[in-house]
Structures are given as C-alpha cells and as structure tokens.
Protein backbone atom coordinates (compact mmCIF):
# COMPACT_ATOMS: atom_id res chain seq x y z
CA UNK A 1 -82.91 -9.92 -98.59
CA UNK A 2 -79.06 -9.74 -97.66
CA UNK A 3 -78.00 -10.71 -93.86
CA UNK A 4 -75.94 -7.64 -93.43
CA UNK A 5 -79.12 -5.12 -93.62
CA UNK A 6 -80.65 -7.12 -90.69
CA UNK A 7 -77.29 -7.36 -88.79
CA UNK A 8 -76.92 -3.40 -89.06
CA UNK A 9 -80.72 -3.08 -87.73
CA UNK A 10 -79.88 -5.33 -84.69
CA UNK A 11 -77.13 -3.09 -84.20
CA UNK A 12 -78.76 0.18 -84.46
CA UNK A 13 -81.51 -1.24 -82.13
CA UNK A 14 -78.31 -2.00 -79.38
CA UNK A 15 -76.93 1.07 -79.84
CA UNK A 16 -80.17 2.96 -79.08
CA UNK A 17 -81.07 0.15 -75.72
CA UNK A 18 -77.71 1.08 -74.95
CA UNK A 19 -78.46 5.12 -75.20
CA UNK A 20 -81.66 4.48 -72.87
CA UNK A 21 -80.02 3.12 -69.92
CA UNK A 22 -77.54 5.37 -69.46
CA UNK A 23 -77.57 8.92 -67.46
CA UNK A 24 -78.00 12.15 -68.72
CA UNK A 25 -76.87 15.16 -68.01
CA UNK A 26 -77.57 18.36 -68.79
CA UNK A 27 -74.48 20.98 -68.80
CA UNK A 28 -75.21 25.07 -68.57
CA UNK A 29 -72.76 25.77 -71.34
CA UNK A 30 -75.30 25.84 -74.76
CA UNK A 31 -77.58 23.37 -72.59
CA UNK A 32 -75.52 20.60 -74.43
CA UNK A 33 -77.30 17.02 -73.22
CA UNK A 34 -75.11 14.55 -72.50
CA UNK A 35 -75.11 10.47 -72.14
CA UNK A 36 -73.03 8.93 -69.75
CA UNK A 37 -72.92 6.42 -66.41
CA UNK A 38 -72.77 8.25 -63.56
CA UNK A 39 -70.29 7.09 -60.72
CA UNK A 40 -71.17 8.72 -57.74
CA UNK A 41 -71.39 12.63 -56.43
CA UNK A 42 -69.05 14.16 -54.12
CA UNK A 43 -69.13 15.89 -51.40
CA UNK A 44 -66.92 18.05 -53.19
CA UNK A 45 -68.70 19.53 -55.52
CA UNK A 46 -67.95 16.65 -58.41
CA UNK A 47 -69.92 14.02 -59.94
CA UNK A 48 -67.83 11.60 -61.22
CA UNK A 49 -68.71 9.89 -64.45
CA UNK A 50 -68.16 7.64 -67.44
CA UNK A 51 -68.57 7.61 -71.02
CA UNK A 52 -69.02 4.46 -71.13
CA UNK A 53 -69.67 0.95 -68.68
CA UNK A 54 -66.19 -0.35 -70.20
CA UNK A 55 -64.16 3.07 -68.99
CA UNK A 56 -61.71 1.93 -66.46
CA UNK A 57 -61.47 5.15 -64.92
CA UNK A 58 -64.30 8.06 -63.98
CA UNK A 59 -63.56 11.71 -65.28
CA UNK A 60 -65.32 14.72 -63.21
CA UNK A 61 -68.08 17.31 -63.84
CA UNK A 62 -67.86 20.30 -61.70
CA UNK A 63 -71.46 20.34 -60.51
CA UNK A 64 -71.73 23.93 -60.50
CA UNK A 65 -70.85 23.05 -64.47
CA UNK A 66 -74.30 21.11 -64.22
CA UNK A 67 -77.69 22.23 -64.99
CA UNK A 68 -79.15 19.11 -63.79
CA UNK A 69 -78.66 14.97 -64.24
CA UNK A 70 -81.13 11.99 -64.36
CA UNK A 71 -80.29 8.86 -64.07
CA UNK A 72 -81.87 6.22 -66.18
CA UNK A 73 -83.80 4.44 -63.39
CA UNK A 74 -85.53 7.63 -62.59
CA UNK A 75 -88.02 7.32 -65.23
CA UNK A 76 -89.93 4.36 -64.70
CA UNK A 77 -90.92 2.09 -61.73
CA UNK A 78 -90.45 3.25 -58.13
CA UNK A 79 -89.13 6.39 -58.33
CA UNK A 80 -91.45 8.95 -60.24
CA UNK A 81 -94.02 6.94 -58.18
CA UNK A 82 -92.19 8.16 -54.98
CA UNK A 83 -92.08 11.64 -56.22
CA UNK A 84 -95.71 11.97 -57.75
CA UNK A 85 -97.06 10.65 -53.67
CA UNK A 86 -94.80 13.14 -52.18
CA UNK A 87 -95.79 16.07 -54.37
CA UNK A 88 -99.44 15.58 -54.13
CA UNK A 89 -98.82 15.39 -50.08
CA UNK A 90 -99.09 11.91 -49.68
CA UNK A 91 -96.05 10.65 -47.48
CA UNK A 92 -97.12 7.70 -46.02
CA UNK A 93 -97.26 6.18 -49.36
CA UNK A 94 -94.56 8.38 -50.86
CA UNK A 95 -91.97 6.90 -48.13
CA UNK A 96 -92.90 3.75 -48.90
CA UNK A 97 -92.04 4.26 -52.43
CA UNK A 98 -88.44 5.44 -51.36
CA UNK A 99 -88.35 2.78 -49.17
CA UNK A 100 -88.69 0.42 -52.50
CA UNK A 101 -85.78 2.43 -54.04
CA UNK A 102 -83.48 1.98 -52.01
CA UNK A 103 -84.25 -1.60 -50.93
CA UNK A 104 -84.37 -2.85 -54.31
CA UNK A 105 -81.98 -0.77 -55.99
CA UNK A 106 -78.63 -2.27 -56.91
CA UNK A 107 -77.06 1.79 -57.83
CA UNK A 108 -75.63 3.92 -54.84
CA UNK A 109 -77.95 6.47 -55.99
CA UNK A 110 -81.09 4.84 -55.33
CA UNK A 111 -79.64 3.26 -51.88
CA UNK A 112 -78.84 7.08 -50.94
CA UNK A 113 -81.63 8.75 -52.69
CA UNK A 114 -84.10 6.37 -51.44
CA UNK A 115 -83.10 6.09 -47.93
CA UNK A 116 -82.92 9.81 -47.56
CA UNK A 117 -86.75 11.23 -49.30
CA UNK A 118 -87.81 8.19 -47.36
CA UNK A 119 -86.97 10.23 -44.08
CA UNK A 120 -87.73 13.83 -45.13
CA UNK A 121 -91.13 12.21 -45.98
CA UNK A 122 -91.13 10.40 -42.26
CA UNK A 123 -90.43 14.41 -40.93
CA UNK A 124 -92.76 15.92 -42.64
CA UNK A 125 -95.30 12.78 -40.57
CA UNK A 126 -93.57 13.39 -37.36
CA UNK A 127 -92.58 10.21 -37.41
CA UNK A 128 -89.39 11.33 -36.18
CA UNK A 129 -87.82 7.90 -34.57
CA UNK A 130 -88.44 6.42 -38.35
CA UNK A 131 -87.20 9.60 -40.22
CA UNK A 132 -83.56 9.06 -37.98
CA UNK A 133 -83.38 5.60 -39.21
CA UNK A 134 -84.25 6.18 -42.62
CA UNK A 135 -81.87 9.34 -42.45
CA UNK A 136 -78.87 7.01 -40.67
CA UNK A 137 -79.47 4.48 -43.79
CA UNK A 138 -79.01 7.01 -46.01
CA UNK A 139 -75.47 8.47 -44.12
CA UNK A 140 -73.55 5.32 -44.20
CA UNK A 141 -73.96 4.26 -47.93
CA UNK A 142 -71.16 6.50 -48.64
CA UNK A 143 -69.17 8.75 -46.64
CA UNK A 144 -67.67 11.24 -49.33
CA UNK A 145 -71.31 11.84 -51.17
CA UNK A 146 -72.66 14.95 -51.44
CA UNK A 147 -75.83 13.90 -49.42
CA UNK A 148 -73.62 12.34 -46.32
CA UNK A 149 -72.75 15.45 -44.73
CA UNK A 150 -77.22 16.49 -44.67
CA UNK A 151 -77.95 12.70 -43.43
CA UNK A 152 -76.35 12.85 -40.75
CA UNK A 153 -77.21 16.17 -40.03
CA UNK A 154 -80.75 15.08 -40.38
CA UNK A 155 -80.92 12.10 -38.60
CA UNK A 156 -79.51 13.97 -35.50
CA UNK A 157 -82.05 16.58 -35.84
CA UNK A 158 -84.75 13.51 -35.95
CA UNK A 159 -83.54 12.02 -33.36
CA UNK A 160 -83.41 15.86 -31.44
CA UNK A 161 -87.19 15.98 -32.33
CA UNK A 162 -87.76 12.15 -30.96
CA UNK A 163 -86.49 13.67 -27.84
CA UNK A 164 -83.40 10.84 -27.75
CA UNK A 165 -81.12 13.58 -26.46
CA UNK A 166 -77.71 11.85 -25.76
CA UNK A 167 -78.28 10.37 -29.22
CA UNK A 168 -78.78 13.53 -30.88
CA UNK A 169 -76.18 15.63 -28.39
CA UNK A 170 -73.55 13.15 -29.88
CA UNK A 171 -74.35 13.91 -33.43
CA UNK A 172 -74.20 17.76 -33.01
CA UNK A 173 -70.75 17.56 -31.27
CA UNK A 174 -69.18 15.32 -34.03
CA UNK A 175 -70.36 17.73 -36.67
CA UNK A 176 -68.76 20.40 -35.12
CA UNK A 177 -65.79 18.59 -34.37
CA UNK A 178 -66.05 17.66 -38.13
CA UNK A 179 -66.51 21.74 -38.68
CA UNK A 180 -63.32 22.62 -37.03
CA UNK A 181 -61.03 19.91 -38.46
CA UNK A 182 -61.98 20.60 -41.79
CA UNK A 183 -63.05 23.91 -41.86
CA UNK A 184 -66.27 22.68 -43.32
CA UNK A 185 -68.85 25.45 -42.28
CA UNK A 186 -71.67 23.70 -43.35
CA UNK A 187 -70.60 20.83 -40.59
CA UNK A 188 -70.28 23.69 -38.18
CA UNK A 189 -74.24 25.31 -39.12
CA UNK A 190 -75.95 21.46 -38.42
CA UNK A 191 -73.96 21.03 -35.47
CA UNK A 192 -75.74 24.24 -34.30
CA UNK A 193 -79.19 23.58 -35.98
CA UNK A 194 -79.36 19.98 -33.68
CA UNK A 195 -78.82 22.24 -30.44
CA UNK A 196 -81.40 24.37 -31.43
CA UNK A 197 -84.00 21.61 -31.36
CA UNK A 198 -82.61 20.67 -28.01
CA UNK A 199 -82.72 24.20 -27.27
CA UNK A 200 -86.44 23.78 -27.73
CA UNK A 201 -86.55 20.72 -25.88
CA UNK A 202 -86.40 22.30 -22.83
CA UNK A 203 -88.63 25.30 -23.72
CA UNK A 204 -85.46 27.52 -23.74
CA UNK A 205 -86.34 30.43 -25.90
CA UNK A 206 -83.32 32.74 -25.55
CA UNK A 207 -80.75 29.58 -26.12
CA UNK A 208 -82.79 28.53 -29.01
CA UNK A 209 -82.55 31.93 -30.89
CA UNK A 210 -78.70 32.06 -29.88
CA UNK A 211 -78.31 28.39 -31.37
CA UNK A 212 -80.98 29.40 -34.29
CA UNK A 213 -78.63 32.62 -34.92
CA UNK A 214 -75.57 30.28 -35.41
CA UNK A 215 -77.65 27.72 -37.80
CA UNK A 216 -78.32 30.92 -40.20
CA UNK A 217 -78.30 28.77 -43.50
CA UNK A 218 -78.30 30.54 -46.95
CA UNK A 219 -80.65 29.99 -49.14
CA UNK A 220 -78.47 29.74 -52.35
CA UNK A 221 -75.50 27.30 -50.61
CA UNK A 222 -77.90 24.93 -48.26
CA UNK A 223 -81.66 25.56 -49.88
CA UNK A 224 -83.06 22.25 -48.57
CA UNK A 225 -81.81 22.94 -44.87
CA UNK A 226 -82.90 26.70 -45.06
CA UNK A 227 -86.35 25.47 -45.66
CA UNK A 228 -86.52 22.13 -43.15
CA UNK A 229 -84.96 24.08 -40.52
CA UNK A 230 -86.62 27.43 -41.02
CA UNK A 231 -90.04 25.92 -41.04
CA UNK A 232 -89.09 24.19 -37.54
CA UNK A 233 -87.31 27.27 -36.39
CA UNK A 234 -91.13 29.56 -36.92
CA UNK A 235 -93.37 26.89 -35.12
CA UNK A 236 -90.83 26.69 -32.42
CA UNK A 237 -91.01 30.24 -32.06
CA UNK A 238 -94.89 30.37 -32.25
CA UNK A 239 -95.02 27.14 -29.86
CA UNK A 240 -92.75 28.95 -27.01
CA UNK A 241 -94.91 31.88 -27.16
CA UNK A 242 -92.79 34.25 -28.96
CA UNK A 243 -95.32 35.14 -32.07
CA UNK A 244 -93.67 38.47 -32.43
CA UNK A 245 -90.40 36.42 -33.40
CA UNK A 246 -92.09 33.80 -35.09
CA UNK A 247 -94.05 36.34 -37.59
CA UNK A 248 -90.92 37.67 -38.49
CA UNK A 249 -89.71 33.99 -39.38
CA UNK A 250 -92.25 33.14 -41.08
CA UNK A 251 -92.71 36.08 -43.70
CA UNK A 252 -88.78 35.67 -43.76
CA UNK A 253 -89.24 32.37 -45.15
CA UNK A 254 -92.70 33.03 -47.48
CA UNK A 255 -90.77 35.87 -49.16
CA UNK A 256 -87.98 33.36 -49.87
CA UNK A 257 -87.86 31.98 -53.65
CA UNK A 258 -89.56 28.59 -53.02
CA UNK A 259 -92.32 26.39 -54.45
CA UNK A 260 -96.13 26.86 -53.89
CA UNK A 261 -95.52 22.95 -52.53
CA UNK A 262 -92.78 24.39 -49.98
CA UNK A 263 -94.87 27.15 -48.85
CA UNK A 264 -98.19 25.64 -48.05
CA UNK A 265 -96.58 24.48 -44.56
CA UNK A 266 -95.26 28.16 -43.93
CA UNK A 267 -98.52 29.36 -45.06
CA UNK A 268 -100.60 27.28 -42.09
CA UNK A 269 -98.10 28.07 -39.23
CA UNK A 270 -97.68 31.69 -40.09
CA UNK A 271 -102.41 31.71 -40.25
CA UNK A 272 -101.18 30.31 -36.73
CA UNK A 273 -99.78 33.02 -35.65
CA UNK A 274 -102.24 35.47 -37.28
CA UNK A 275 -104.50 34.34 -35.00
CA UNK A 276 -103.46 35.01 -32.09
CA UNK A 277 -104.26 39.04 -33.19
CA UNK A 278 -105.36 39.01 -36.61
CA UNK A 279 -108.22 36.80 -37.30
CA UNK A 280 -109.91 38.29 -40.33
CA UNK A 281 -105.62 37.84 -41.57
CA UNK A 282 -105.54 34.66 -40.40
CA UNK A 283 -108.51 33.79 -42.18
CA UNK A 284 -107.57 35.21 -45.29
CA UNK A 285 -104.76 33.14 -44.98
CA UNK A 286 -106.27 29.94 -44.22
CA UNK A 287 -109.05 30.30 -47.55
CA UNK A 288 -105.96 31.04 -49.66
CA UNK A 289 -104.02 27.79 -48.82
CA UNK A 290 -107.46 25.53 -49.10
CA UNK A 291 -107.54 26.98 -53.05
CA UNK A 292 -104.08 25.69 -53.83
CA UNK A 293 -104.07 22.62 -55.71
CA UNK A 294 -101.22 21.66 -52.67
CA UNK A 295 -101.01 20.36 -49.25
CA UNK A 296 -101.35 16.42 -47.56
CA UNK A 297 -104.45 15.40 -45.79
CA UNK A 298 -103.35 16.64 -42.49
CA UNK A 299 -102.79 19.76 -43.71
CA UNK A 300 -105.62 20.59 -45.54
CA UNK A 301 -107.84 18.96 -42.56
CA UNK A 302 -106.46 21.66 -40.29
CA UNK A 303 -106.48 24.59 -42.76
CA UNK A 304 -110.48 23.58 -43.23
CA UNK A 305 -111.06 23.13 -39.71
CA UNK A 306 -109.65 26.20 -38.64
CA UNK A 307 -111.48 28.50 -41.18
CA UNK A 308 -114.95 26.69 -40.21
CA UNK A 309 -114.06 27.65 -36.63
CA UNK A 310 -113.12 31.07 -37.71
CA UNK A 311 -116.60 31.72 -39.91
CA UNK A 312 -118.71 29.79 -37.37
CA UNK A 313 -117.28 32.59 -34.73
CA UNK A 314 -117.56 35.42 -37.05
CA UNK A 315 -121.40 34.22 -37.86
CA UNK A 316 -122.79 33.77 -34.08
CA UNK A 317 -121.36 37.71 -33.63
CA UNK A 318 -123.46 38.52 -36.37
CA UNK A 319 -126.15 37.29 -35.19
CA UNK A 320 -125.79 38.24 -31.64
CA UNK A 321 -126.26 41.68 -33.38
CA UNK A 322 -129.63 40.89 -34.55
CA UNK A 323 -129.64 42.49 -38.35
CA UNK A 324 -132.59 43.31 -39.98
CA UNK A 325 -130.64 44.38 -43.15
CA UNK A 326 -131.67 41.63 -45.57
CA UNK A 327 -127.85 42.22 -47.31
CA UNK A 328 -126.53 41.37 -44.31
CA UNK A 329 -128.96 38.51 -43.13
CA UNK A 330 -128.07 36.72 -46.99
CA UNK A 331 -124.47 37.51 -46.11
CA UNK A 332 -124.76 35.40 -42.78
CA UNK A 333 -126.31 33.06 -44.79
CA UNK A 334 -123.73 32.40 -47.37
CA UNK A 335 -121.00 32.90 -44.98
CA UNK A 336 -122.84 29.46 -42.85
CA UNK A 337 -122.99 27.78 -45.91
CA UNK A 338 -119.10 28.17 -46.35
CA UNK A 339 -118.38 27.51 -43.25
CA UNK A 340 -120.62 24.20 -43.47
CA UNK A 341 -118.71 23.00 -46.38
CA UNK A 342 -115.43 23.66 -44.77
CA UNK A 343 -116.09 21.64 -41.34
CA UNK A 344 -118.22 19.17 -43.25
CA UNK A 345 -114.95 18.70 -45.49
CA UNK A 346 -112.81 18.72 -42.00
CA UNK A 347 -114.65 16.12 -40.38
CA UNK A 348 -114.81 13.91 -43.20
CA UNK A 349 -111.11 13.75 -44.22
CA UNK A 350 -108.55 10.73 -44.21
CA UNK A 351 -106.53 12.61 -41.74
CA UNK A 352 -105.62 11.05 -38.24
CA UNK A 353 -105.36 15.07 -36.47
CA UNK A 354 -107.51 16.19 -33.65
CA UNK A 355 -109.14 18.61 -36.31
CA UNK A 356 -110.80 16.42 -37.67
CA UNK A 357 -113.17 15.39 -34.33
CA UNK A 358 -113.11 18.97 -33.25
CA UNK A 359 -114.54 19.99 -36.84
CA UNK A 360 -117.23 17.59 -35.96
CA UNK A 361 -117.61 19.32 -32.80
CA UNK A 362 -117.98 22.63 -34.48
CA UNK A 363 -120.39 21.09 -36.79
CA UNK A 364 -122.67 19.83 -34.15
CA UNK A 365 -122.37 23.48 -31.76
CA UNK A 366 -123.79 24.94 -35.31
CA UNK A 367 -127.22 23.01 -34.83
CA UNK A 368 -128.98 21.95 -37.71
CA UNK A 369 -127.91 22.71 -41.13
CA UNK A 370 -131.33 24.97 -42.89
CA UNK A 371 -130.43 23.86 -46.35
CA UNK A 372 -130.55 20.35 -45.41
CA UNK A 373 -133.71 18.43 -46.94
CA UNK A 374 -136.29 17.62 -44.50
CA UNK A 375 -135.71 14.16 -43.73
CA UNK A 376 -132.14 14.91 -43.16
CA UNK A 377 -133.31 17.61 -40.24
C-alpha cells in the first residue's frame, strides 16, 4: 500500500475534526446550513463571524438573516446538561451547570451565556441577591453584546426584588439616561420595569401600574422580558390585592404564544387568583398543571397542595350534607382518594415551601385514611 492513500485519509479525517468544532448557523434563505467561527453578537442586531480561525477580519450576519446558530461547545459537556436541569424544573442544579459554563469556558459566549441562565435560573429560586450577581457577571463580559443591554436590566430588577433599593434605583436611572442618549427604547422600557418592582416595594399599587404601563414590552421585539416581567407584573397585582387587574394579566400573558414550560408559572398564579372567587376554576386549573409533564419541585408541591386543600374542602361539605345517594357517597369516596394522593404527594416532595408541612397538616385534619391496610390504621 502507497503512502499517499493514507496521507489523503489523515487529511480527510482533519478536515472533518475541523468541520466539528466549528459553529453553525442556520440562515432563513433555503434553510442553507452554514460552518463558521462565530466572533461575538451585537447589540446591533449582527453576529459577527469567520469562515475560518485564520480570517484576519470578521464579516456580519444580519441576525434577523438568521434562523438560529449553535456553537460547537453546545453539544456536549456542560451546557445541554444546564439546559436539560432547567427544562425539567430543576434550577438549583441547572444554575450550577451555567455556573460551570461560564467558569470554565475560554469563548465569550459561554462566559455571557453562562453567567446570565445562571441568574434567570437564581430568579426563578428567589434567590434574588445571587441572580444580581450572576446577572452583573454576565453585563460586564462585553458591553456591545446583544445580551448586555438585558443583564443589566436584570440584575437591577434582582437587586429591586432583594430589596437593595439605592442599588437598584441607580441601575434604572442609568438605563434611562442610556434611553435618552441613544434613543434606545428598549433602555428606556427596563429603566421603567426596575421602578415598577420598587413600585411594589412599597405596596404602591397605582405607581406600579403607571411604571408597569411604561415597561409595556412586545412580545415579538423583547419575548424573554415580556414573559419575566409579565409573570412578576400578575403576582404583584394578585399580592397587592388587585385580582381584578391581576386576572386580566394573567390571561393576557396565557393567551400569549409561549411554551407549555413558560406557562406552567402563569398557570399557578392565575389558579391563585381563581381562588379568591372561583374555586371549582381554580381547581380545574390546578389538576390541569399537575398533568403536564412540566413544572420544578416547588411548583408542583404547591399546585398538589392546593388541590388536596381544595377536594378535602369540597368533601367535608359533602358530607356535612349527609347523602344517602350511593352515586354520590362513591363519588365522595373517589374524590378522598384523589385528594389523598395529592397531599400525600405534597407532603412528601423535595421541595423546601410551606406547602409541603401544611399538606401534612391537611393530611392529618383528614383522619385516617379507610383504604389503608389495618396495621397501617
């Protein structure tokens, strides 16, 4: 055997290693896939780009030109990790994950990525004094990305919700300094957004709709900032006892084109409000989120707890009615049984909520269970 069909094998074989670490993307024009090594994205509108690692200079891609883009890390190690956690409603571990991104990353993506679904997954915790630094990480990788502008509108809203109020006033008045120099609207709507949550703060209902009003993100232009904002927006509402309001903000949002993921949150607050003068709607609501395949432990915890407590209600009226109807007494009966499984499945969840000792609670205030086997009675 000749040298020359090994040498050309060697070289096929670096040509394709070569093809698998670079970035795709994907334009809209024919759907035409593309390799490349992708420079950075803009807060322009541009990702900047190279055909290949030897290019001295980086040519642009209109994003709205874009379908999508990957880049080559995203397919192994931390990252699909980060995003499996996160989609299956498990954040704690999900912004740890991130946090491995962008720590170990060498590429400004994965510093700026990382950093930045490492603090939307510290919000969606609470954890709002981690999701600011996370979020402030994020911000100062690169000034000019297209993230920037929502990190530092984020980490001011974190902050807002940490109730560090200077901190967070300071933020909101740069951005809509930032809004009026530039004419950057977007600047101007976070500026606004961060007020709101101060607004709320100090339980001021008719300054937080006025600030609310001016944060009016669009769907198409801002989606991620509709939805974190919106959601906060409703439960502030419900929370400052304005459920008429917060209804309305919630089905706003629910009718909105987002994922069953996005909407499970939506979903609880808005059974929230439902119950405050529709509980058999509210209850409706609550058994439709437990089916979805969606939701992290805190979530489903209180969506079980809550329809327990509903059923154990509805089932002691019942009763206070003393049927005869054997329909109706096997009715009762299943309806316990559900309601059982539902607290049972409450009280014995990973989550860290008050719902889960109050299902236990409910549990106990239902006396003893007459399916159980005898030795369990």
């Amino acid at each position: 055997m000749t040298l020359r069909p090994i040498l050309a094998l060697f070289a096929c074989l670096a040509v394709l290693g070569a093809a698998e670490t670079r970035d795709v993307v994907i334009l809209k024009a024919n759907n035409q896939s593309k390799l490349c090594f992708i420079d950075t994205e803009t807060a322009d509108g541009k990702l900047m780009y190279r055909n290949s690692a030897n290019d001295k200079e980086a040519k642009p891609y209109r994003l709205n030109e874009l379908r999508s883009w990957e880049y080559a890390e995203m397919k192994e190690g931390y990252w699909p990790k980060a995003i499996e956690a996160r989609d299956a409603g498990n954040y704690a571990a999900a912004s740890d994950l991130f946090n491995a991104v962008a720590s170990t990353g060498s590429r400004e993506w994965q510093k700026i990525y990382g950093a930045y679904h490492e603090g939307a997954c510290y919000e969606l915790l609470g954890q709002w004094d981690k999701a600011a630094d996370a979020f402030g990480r994020a911000g100062a990788v690169r000034a000019d990305h297209r993230l920037s502008l929502d990190a530092t509108y984020r980490q001011g809203f974190a902050l807002a919700r940490a109730k560090k109020n200077p901190e967070a006033t300071a933020i909101a008045t740069a951005l809509e300094k930032l809004g009026k120099e530039t004419r950057n609207a977007g600047a101007d709507l976070r500026g606004h957004a961060i007020r709101a949550v101060l607004a709320f703060n100090a339980g001021t209902a008719d300054v937080l709709k006025k600030e609310a009003n001016l944060a009016n993100f669009n769907q198409r232009d801002d989606k991620d900032a509709f939805l974190q904002f919106g959601t906060f927006y409703a439960e502030a509402l419900r929370q400052l006892k304005q459920p008429k309001d917060a209804k309305l903000q919630y089905q706003r949002l629910l009718d909105a084109e987002l994922t069953p993921a996005d909407k499970v949150a939506l979903s609880l607050g808005f059974a929230k409000v439902q119950l405050e003068d529709d509980k058999p709607g509210a209850l409706a609501t609550l058994l439709r989120i437990d089916a979805l395949p969606f939701g992290s432990a805190d979530q489903k915890c209180e969506v079980r707890y809550l329809a327990g407590k509903l059923l154990a209600e509805e089932i002691k009226a019942a009763r206070a009615a003393a049927p005869t109807d054997e329909a109706v007494l096997t009715f009762i009966k299943d309806q316990e049984r559900t309601a059982r499984l539902l607290l049972a499945a409450a009280a014995g969840s990973s989550s860290t909520l008050q719902a889960r000792e109050l299902a236990k609670g409910e549990l106990t205030g239902m006396g003893v269970d007459p399916d159980a086997p005898p030795a369990a009675k």
